[in-house]
N, C-alpha and C. Protein backbone atom coordinates (compact mmCIF):
# COMPACT_ATOMS: atom_id res chain seq x y z
N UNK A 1 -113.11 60.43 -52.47
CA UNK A 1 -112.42 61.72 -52.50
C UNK A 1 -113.15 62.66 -53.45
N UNK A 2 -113.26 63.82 -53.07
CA UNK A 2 -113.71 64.73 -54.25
C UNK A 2 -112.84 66.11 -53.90
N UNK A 3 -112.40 66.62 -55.34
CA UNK A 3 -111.54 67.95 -55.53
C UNK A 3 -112.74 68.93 -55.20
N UNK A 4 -112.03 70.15 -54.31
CA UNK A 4 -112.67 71.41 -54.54
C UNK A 4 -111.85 72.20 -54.73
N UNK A 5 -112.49 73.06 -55.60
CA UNK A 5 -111.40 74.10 -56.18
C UNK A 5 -111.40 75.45 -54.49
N UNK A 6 -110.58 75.85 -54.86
CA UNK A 6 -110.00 76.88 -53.60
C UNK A 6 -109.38 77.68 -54.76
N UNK A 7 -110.27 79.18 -54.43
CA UNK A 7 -109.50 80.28 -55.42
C UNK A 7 -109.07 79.39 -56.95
N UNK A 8 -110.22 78.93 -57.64
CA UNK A 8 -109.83 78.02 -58.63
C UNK A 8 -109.01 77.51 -58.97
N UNK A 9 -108.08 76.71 -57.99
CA UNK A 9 -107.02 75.85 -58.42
C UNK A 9 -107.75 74.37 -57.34
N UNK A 10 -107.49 73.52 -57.62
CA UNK A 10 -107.70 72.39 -57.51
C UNK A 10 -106.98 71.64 -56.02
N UNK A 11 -107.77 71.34 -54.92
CA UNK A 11 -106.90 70.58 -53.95
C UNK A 11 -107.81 68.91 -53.33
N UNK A 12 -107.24 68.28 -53.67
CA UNK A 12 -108.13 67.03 -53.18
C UNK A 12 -108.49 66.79 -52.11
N UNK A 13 -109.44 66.66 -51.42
CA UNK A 13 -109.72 66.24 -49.99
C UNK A 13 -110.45 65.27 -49.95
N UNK A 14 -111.12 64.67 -48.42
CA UNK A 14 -111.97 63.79 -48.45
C UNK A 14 -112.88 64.34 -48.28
N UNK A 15 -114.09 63.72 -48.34
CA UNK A 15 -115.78 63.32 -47.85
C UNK A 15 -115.93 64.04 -46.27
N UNK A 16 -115.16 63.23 -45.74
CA UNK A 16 -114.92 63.62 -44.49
C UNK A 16 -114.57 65.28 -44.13
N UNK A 17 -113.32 65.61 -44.59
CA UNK A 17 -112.83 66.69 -44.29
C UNK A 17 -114.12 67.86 -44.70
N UNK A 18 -114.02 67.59 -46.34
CA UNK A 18 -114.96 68.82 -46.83
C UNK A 18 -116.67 68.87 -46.05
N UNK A 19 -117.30 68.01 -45.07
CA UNK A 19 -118.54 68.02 -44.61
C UNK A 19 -117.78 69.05 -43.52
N UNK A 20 -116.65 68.84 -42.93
CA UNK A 20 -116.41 69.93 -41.70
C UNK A 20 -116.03 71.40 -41.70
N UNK A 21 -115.66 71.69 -43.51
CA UNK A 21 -115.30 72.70 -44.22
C UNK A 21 -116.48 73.88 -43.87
N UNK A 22 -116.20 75.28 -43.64
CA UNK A 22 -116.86 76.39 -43.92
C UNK A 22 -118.46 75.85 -44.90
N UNK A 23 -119.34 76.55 -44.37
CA UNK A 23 -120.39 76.82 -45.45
C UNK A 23 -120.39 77.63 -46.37
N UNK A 24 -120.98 77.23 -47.53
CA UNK A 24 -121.12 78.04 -48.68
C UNK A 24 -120.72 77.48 -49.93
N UNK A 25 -120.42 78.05 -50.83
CA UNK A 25 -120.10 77.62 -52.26
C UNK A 25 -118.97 77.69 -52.64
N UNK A 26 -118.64 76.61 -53.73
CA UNK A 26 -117.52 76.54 -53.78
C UNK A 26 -117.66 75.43 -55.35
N UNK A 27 -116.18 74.82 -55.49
CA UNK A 27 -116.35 74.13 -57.10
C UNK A 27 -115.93 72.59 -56.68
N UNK A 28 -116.82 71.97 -56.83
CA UNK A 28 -116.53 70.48 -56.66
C UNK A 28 -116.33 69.42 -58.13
N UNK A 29 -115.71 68.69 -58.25
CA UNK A 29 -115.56 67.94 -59.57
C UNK A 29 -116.01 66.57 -59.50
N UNK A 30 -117.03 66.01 -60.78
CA UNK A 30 -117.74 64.64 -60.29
C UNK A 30 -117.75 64.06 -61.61
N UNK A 31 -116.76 62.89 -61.70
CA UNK A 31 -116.49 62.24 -63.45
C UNK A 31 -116.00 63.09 -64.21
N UNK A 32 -115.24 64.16 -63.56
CA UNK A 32 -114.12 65.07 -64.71
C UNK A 32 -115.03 66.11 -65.16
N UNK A 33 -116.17 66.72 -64.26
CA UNK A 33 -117.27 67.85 -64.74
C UNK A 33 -116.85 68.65 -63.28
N UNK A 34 -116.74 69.54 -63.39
CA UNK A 34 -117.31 70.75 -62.77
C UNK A 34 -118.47 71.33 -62.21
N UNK A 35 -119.12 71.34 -60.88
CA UNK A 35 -119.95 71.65 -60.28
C UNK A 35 -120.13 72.70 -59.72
N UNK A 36 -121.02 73.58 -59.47
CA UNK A 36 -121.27 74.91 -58.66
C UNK A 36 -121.59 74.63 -57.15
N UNK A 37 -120.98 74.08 -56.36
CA UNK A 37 -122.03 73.69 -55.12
C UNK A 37 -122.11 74.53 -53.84
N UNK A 38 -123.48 74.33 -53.32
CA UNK A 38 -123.98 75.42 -52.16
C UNK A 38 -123.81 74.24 -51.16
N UNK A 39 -123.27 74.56 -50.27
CA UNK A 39 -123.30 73.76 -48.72
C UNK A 39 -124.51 74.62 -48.29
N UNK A 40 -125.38 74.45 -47.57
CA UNK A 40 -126.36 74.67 -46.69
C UNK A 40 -126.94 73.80 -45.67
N UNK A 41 -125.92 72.61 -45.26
CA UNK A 41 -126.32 71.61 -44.76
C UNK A 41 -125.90 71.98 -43.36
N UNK A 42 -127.17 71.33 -42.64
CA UNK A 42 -127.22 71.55 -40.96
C UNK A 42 -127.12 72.94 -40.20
N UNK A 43 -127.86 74.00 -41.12
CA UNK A 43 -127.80 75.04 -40.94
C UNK A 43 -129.01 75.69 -39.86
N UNK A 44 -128.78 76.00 -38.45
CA UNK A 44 -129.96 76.15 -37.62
C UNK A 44 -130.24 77.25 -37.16
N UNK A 45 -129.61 78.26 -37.20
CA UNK A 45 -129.98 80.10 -37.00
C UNK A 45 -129.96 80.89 -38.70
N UNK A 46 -130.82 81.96 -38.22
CA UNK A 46 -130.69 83.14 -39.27
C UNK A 46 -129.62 83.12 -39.98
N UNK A 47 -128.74 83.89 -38.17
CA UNK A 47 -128.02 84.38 -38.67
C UNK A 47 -126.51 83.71 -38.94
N UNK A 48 -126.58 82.01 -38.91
CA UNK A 48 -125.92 81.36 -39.55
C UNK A 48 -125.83 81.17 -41.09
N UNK A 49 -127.44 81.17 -41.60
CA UNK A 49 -127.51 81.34 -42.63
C UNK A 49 -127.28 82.36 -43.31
N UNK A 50 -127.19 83.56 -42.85
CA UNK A 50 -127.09 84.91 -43.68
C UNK A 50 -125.92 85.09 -44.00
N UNK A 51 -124.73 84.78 -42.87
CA UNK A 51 -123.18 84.82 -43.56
C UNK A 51 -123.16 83.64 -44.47
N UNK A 52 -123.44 82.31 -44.02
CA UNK A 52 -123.29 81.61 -45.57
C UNK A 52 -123.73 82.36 -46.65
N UNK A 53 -125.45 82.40 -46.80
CA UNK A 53 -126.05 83.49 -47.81
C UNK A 53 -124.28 84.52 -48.15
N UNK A 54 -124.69 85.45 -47.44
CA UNK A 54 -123.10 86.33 -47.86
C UNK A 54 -122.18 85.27 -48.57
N UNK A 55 -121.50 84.70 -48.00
CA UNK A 55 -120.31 83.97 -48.34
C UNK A 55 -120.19 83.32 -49.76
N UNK A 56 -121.56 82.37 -50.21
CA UNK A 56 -122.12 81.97 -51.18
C UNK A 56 -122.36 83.30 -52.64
N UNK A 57 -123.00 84.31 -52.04
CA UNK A 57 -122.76 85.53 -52.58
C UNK A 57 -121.70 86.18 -53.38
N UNK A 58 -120.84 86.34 -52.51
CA UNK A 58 -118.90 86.58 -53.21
C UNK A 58 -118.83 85.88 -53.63
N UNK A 59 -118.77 84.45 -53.66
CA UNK A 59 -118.41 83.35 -55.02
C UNK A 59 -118.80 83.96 -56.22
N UNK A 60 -120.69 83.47 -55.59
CA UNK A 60 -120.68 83.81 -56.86
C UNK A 60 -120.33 85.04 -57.62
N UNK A 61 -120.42 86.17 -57.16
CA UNK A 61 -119.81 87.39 -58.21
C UNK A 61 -118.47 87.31 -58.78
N UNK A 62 -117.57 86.55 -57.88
CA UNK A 62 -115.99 86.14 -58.53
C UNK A 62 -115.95 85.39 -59.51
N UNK A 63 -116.99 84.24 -59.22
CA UNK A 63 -117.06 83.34 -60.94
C UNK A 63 -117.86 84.40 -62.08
N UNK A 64 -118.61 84.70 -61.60
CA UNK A 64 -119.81 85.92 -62.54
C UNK A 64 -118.16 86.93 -63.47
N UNK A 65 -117.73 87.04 -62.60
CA UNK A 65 -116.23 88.24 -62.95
C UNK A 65 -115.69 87.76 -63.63
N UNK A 66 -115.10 85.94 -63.34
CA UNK A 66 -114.19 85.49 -64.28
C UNK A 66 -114.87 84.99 -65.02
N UNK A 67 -116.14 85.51 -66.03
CA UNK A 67 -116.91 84.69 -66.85
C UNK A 67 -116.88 83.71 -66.79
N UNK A 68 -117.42 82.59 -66.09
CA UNK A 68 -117.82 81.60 -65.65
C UNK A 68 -119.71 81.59 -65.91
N UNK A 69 -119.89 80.86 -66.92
CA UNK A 69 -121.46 80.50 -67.22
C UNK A 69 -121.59 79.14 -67.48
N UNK A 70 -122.84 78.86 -68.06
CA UNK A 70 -123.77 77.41 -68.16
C UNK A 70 -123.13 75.83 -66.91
N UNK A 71 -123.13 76.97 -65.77
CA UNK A 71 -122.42 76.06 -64.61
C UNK A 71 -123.43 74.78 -64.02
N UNK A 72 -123.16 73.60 -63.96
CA UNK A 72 -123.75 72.97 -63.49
C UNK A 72 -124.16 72.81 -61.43
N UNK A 73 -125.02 73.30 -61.03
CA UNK A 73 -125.33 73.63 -60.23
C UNK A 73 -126.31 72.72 -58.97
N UNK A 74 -125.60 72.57 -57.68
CA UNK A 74 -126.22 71.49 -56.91
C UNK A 74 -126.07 72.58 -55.20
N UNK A 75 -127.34 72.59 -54.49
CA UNK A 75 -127.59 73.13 -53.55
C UNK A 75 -127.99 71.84 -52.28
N UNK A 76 -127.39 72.15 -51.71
CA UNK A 76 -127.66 71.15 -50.29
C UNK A 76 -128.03 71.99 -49.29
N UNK A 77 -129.52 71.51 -48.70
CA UNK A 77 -130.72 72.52 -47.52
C UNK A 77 -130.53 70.82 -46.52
N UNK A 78 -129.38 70.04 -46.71
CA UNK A 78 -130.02 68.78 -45.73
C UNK A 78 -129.71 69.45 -44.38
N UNK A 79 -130.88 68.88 -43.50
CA UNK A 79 -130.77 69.31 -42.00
C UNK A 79 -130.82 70.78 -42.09
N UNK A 80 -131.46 71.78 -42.32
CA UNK A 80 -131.38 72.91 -42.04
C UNK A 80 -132.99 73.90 -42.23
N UNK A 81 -132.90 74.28 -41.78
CA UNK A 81 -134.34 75.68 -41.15
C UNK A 81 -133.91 76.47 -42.20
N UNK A 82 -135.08 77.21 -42.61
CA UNK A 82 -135.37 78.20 -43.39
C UNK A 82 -136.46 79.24 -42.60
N UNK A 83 -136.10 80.50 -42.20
CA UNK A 83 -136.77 81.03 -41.45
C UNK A 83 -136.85 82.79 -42.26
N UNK A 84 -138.10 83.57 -42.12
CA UNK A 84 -138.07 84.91 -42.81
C UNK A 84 -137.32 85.40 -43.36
N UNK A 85 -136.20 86.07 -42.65
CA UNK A 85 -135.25 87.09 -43.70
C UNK A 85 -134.57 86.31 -44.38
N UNK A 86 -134.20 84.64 -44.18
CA UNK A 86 -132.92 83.73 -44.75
C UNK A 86 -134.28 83.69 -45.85
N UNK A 87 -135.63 83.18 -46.35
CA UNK A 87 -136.32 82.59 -47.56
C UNK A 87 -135.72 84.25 -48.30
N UNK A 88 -135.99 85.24 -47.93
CA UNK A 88 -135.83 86.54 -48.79
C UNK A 88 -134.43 86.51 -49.57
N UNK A 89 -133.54 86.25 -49.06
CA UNK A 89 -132.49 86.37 -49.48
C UNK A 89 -131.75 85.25 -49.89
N UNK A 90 -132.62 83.87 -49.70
CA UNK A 90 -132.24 82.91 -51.24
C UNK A 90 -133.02 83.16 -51.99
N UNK A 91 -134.15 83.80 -52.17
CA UNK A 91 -134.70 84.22 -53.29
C UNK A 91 -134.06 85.39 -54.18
N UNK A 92 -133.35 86.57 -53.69
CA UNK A 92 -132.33 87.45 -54.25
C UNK A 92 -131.47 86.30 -54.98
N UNK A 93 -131.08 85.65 -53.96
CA UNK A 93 -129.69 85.04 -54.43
C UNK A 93 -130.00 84.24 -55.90
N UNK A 94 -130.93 83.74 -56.19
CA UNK A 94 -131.27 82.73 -56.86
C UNK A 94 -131.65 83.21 -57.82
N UNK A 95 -132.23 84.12 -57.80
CA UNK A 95 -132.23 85.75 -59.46
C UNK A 95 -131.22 85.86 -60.03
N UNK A 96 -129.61 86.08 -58.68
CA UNK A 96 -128.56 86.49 -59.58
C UNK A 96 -127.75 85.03 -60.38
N UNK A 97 -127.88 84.17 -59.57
CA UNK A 97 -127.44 82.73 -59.90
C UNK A 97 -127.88 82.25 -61.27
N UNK A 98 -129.01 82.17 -61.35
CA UNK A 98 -130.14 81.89 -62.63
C UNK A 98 -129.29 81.79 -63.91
N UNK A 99 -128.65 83.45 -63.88
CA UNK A 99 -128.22 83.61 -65.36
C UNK A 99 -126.73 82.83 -65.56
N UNK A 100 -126.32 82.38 -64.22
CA UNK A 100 -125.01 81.75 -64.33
C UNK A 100 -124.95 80.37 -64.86
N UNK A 101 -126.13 79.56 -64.20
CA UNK A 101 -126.34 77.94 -64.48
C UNK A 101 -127.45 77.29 -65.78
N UNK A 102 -126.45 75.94 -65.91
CA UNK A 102 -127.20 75.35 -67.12
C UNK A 102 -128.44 74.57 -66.43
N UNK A 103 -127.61 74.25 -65.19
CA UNK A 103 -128.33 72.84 -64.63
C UNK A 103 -128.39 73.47 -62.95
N UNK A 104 -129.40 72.70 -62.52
CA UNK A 104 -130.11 73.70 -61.22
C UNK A 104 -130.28 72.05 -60.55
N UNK A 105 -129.85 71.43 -59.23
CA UNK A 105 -130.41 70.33 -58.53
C UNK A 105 -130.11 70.42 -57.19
N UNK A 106 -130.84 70.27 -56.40
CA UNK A 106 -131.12 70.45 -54.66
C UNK A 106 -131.40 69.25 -54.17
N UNK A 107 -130.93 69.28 -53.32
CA UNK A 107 -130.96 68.15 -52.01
C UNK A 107 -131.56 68.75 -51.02
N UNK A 108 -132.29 67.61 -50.19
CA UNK A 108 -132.45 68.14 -48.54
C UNK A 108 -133.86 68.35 -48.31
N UNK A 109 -134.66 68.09 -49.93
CA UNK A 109 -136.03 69.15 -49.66
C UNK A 109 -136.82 68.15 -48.99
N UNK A 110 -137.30 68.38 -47.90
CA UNK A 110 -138.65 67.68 -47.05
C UNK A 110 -139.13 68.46 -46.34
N UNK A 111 -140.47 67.82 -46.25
CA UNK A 111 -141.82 68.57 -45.47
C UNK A 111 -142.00 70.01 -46.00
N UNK A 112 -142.27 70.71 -44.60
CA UNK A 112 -142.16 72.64 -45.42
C UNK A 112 -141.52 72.42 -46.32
N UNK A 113 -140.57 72.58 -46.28
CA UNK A 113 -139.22 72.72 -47.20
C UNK A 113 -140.02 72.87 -49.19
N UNK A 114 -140.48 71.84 -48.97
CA UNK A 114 -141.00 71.47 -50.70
C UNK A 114 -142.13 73.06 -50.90
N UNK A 115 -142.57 73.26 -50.27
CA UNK A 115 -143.39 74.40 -50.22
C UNK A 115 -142.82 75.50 -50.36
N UNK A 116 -141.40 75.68 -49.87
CA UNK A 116 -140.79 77.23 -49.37
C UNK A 116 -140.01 77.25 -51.31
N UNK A 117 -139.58 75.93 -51.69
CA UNK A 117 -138.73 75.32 -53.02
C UNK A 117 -139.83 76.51 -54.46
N UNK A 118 -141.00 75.53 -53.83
CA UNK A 118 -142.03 76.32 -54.99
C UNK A 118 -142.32 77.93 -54.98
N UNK A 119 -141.75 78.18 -53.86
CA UNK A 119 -141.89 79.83 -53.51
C UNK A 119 -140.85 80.22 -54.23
N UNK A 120 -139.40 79.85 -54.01
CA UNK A 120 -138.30 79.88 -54.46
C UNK A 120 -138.49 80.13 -56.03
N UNK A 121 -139.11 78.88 -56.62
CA UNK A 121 -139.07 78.54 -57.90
C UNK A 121 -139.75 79.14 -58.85
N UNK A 122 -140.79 79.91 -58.19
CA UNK A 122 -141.82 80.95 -59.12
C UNK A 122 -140.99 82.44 -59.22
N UNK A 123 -140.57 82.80 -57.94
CA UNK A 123 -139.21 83.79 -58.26
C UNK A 123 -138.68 84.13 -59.33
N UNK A 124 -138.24 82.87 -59.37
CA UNK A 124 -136.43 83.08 -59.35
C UNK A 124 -136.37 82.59 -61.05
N UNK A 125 -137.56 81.68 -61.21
CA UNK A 125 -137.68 81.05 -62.44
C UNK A 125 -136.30 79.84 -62.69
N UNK A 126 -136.16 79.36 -61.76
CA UNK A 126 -135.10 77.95 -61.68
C UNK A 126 -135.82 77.17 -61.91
N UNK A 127 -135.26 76.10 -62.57
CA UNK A 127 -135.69 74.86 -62.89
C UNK A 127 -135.20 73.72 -61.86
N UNK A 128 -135.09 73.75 -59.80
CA UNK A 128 -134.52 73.42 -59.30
C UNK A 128 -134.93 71.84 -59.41
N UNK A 129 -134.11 70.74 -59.93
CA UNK A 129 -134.83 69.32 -59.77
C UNK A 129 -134.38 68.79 -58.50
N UNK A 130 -135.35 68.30 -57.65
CA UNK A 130 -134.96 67.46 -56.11
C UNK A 130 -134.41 66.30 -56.29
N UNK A 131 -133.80 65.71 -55.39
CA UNK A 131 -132.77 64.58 -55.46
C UNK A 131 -132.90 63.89 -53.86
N UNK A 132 -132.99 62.86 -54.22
CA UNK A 132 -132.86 62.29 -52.35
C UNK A 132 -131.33 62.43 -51.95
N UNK A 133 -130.07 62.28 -52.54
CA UNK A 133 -128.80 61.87 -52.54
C UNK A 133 -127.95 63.32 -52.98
N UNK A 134 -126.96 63.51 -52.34
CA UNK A 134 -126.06 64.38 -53.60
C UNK A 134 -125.60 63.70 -54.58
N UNK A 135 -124.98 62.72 -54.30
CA UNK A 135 -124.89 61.40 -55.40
C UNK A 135 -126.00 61.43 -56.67
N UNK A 136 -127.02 60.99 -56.02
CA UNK A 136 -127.92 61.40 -56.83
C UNK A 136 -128.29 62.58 -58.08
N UNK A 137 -128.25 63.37 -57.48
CA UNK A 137 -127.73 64.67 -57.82
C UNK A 137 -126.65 65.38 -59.21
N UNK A 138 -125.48 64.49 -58.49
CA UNK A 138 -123.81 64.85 -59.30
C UNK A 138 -124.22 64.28 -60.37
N UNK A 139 -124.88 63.15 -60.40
CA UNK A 139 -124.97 62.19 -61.28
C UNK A 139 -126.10 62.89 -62.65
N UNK A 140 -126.51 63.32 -62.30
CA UNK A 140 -127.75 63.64 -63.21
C UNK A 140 -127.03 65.34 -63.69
N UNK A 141 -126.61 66.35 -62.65
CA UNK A 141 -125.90 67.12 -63.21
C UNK A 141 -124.93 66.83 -64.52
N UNK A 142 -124.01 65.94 -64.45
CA UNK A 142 -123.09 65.64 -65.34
C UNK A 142 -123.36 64.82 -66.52
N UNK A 143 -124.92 64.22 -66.57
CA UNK A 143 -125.99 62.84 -67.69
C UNK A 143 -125.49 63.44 -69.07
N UNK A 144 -125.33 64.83 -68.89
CA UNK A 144 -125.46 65.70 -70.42
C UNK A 144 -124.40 66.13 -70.92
């Protein structure tokens, strides 16, 4: 089971349910820590990605609003295309994010992908660390 916050209050769901949930960001909890997390998983058009992009967007300015900083932060690209206007605008996105997070970790990265990361990463100036697992991931987010 893992909690995601909804309008920051807390509702438990499963594994299950939350993979069929909307894309985008949202607050997940892992050993009693607080997470920033990006769904981007199995994402195969633009312009699928651009309303997530959007969607992910309003979060974040609502946490940015309710002063919300040094957020521990995990992005999931598993199964999903990255194509022209979507690399432009996780690179925006990832400028405004930057100043929000302590901790920066991604899933999903293979093949291109690791290439488009380093494009990302000279940007944006993230310190994004790759992870084979979200597990993986939660785990190392929360080490500190």
């Amino acid at each position: 089971m893992v909690e995601i916050a909804t309008h920051f209050s807390f509702t438990r769901i499963s594994n299950e349910k939350r993979k069929k949930m909307t894309k985008g960001a949202s607050f997940i909890e892992h050993k009693g820590r607080m997470i920033y997390y990006v769904d981007y998983t199995n994402i195969k058009t633009n312009e699928e990605f651009l309303a997530t992009i959007k969607q992910t967007n309003a979060f974040r300015e609502k946490s940015k609003a309710e002063g919300k900083r040094n957020l521990l932060m995990l992005v999931d690209f598993t199964g999903s295309f990255v194509y022209g206007d979507v690399l432009e605008e996780i690179k925006k996105a990832g400028k405004l994010t930057k100043e929000l997070t302590a901790r920066e970790a991604v899933v999903g990265i293979t093949g291109g992908k690791k290439i488009l990361l380093k494009i990302v990463q000279t940007i944006t100036q993230m310190n994004l660390r790759v992870f084979e697992t979200v597990e993986e991931a939660k785990d190392w987010l929360v080490s500190e």
